[in-house]
N, C-alpha and C. Protein backbone atom coordinates (compact mmCIF):
# COMPACT_ATOMS: atom_id res chain seq x y z
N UNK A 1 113.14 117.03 141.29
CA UNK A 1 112.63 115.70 141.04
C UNK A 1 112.55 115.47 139.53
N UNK A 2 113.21 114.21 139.08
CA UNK A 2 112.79 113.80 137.88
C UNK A 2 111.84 112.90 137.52
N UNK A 3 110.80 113.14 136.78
CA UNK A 3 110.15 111.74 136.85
C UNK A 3 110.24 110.79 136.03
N UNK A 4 109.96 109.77 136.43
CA UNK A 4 110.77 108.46 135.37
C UNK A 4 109.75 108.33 134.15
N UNK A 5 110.45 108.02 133.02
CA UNK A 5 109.77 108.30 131.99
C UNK A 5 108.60 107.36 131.49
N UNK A 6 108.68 105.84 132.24
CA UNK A 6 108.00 105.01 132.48
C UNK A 6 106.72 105.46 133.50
N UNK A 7 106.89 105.94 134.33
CA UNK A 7 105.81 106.12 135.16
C UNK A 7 105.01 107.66 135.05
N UNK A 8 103.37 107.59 134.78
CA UNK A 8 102.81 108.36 134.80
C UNK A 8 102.53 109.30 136.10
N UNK A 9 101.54 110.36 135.63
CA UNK A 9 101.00 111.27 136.77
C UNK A 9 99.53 111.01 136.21
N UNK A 10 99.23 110.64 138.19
CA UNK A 10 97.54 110.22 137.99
C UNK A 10 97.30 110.98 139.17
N UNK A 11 96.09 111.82 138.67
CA UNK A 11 94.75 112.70 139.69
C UNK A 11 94.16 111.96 140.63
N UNK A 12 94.25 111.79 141.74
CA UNK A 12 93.09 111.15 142.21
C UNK A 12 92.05 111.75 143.30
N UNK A 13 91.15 112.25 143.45
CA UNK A 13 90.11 112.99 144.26
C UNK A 13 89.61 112.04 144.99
N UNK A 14 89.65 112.21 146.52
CA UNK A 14 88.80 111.59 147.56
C UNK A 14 87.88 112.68 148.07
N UNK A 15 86.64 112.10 148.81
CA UNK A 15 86.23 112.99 149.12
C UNK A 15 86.52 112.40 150.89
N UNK A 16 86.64 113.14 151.92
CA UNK A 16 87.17 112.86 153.28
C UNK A 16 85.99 113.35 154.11
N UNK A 17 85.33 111.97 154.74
CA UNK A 17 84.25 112.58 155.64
C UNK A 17 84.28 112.40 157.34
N UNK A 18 83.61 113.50 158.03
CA UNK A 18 83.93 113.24 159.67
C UNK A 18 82.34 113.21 159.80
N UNK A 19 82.50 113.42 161.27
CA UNK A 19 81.66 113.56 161.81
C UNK A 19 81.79 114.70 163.19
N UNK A 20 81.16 115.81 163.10
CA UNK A 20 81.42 116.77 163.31
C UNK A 20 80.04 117.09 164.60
N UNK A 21 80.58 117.57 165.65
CA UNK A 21 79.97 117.92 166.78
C UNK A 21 79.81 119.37 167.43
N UNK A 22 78.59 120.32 167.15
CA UNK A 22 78.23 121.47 168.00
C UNK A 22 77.25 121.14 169.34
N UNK A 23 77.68 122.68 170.26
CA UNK A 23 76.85 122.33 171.16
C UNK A 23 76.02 123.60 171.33
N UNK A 24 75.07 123.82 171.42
CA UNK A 24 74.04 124.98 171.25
C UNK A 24 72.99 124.99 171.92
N UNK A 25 72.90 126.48 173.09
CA UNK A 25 72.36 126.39 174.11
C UNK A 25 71.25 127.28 173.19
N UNK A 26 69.94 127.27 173.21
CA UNK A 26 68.49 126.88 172.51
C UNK A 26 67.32 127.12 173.57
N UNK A 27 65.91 127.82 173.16
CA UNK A 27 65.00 127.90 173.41
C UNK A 27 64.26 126.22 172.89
N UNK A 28 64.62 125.76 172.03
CA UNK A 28 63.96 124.93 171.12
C UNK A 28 65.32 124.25 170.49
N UNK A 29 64.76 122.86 169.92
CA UNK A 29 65.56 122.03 168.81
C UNK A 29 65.76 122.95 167.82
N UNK A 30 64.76 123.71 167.49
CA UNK A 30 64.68 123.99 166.10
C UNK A 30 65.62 125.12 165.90
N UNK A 31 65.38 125.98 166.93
CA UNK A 31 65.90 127.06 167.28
C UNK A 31 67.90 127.01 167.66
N UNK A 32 67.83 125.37 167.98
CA UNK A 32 69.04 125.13 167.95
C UNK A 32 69.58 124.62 166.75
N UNK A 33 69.01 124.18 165.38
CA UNK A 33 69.34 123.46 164.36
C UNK A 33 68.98 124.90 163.18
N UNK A 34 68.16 126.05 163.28
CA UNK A 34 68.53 127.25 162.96
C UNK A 34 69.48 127.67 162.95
N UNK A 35 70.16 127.82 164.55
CA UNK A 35 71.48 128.41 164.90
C UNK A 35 72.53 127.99 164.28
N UNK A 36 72.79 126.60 164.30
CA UNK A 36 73.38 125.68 163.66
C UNK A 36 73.75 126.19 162.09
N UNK A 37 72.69 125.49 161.30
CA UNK A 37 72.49 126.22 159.72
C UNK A 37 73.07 127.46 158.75
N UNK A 38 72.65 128.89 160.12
CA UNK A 38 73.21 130.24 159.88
C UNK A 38 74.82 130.28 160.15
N UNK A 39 74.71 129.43 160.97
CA UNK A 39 76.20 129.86 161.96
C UNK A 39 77.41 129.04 161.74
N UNK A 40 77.01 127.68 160.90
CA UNK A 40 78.36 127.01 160.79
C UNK A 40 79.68 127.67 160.58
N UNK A 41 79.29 127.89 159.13
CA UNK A 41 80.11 128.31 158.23
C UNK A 41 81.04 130.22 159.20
N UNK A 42 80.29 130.80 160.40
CA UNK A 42 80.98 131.28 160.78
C UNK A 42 82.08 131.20 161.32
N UNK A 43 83.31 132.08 161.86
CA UNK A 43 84.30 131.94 162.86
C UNK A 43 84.21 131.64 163.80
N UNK A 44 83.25 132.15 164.40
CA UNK A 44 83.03 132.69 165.83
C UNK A 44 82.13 131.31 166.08
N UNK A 45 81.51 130.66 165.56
CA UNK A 45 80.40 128.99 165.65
C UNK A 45 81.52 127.89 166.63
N UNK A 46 81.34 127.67 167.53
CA UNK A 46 82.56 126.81 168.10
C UNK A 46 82.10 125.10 168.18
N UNK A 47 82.95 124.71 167.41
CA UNK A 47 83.12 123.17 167.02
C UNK A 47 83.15 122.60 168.29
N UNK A 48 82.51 121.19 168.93
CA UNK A 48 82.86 120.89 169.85
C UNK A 48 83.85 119.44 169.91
N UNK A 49 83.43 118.74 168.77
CA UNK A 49 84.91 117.87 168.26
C UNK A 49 84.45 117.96 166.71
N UNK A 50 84.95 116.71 166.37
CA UNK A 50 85.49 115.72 165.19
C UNK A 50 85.41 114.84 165.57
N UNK A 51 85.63 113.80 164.48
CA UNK A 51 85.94 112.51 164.25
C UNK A 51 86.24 112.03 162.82
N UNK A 52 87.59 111.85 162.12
CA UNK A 52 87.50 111.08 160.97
C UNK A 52 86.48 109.78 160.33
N UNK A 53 85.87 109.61 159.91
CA UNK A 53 85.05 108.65 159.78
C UNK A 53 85.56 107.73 158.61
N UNK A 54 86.02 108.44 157.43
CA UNK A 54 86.50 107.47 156.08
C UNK A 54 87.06 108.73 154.83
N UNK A 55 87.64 108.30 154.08
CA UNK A 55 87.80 108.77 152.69
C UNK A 55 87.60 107.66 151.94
N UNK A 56 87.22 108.50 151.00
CA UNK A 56 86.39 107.07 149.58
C UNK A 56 87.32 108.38 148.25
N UNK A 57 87.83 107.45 147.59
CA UNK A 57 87.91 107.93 146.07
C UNK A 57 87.19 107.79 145.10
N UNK A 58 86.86 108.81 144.68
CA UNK A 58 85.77 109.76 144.03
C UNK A 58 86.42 109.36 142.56
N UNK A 59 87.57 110.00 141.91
CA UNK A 59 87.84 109.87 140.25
C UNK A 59 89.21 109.48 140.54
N UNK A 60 89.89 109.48 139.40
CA UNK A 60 91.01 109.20 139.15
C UNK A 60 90.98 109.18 137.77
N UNK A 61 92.03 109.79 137.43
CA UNK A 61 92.55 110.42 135.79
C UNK A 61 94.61 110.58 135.75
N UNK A 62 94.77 110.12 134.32
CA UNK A 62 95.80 110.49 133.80
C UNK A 62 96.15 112.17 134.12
N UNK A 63 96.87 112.40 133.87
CA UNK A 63 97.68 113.68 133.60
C UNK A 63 99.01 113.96 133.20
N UNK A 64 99.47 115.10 131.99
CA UNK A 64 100.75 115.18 131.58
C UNK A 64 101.38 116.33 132.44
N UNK A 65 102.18 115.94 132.56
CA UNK A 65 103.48 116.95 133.52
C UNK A 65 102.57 118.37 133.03
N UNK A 66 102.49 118.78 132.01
CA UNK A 66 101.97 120.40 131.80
C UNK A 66 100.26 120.16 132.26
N UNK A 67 99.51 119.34 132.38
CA UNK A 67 98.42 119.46 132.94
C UNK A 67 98.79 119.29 134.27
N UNK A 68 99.73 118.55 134.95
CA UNK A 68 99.96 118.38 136.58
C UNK A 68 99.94 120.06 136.88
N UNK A 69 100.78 120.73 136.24
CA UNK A 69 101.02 122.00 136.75
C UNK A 69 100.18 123.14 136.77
N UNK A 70 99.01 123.14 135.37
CA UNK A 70 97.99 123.86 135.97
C UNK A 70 97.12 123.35 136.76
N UNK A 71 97.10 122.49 136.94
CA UNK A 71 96.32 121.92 137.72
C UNK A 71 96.88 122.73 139.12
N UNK A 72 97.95 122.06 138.96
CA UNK A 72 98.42 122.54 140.74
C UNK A 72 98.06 124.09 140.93
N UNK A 73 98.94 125.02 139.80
CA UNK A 73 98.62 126.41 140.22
C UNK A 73 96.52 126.97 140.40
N UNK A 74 95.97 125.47 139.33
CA UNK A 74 94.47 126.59 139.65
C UNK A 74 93.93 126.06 140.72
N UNK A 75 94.47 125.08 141.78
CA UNK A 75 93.94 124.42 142.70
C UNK A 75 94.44 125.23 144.56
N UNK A 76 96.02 125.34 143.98
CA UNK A 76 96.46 125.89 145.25
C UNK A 76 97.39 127.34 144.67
N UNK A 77 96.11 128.11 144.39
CA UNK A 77 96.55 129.58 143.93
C UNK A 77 97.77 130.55 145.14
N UNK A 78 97.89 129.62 146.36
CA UNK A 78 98.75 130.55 147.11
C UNK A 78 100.36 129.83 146.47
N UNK A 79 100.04 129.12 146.25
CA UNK A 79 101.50 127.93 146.10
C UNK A 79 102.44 128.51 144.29
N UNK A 80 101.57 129.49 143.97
CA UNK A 80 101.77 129.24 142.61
C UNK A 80 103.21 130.22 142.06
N UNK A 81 103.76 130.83 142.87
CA UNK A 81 104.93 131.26 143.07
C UNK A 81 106.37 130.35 143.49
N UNK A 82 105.92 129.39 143.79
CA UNK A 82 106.93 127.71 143.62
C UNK A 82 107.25 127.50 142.66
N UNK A 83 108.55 126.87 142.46
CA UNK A 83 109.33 126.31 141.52
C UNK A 83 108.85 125.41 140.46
N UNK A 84 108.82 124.90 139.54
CA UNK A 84 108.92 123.55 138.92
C UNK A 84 108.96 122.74 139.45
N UNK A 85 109.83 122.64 140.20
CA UNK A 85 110.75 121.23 141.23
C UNK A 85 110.25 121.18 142.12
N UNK A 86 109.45 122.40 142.86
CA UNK A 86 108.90 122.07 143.89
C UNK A 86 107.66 121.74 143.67
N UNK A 87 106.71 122.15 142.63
CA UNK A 87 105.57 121.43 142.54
C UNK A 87 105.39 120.13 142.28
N UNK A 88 106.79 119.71 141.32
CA UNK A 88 106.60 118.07 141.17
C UNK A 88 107.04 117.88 142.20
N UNK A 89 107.41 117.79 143.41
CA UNK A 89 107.85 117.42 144.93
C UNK A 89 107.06 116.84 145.41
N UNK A 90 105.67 117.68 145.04
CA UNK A 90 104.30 116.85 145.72
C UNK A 90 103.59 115.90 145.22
N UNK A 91 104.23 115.33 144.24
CA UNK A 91 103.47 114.26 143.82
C UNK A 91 104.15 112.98 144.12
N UNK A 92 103.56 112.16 144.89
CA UNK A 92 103.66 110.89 145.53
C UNK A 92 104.43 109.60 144.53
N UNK A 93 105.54 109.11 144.55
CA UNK A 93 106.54 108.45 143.36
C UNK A 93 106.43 107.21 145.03
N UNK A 94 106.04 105.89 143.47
CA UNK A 94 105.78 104.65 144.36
C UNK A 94 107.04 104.19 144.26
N UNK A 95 107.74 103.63 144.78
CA UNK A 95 108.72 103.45 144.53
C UNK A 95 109.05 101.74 144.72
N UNK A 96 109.14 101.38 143.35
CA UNK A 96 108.94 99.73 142.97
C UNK A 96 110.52 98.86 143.21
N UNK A 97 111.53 99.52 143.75
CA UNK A 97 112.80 98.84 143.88
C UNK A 97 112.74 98.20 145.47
N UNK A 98 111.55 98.95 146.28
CA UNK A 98 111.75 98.13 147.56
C UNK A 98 111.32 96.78 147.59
């Protein structure tokens, strides 16, 4: 990918919220909102749905091709063995001729 020399690279952070459903068999509420608390963040904690609810954008910032790229490698440290070409791949080009 080349990018056009006219058009920038802009950051933009959303934050993406659901609404998220357990079900937890309990002596007590409390005892079930304990369980809850300790146990989310485990494996073994079983989700009983989702629901997307919204994303809202949070910031938005400039960036130069050499900040796009650390950026990318300190964000998605597995990815960071990718190309050049493939990291600019992922950045979204609006495309103003349609």
């Amino acid at each position: 990918m080349v990018l056009d020399v006219k058009n920038k690279i802009y950051k933009i952070e959303a934050i993406s919220m659901f609404k998220m459903t357990y079900y937890v068999e309990a002596k007590s509420e409390e005892h079930a909102l304990d369980e809850y608390c300790c146990e989310r963040e485990n494996d073994t904690f079983k989700e009983g749905s989702q629901k997307h609810i919204d994303e809202v954008c949070s910031d938005v910032r400039e960036l130069t091709e050499e900040e796009f790229l650390k950026e990318f490698d300190r964000e998605n440290e597995y990815l960071q063995s990718w190309t050049k070409e493939q990291k600019l791949n992922m950045i979204n080009v609006i495309d103003y001729e349609k």
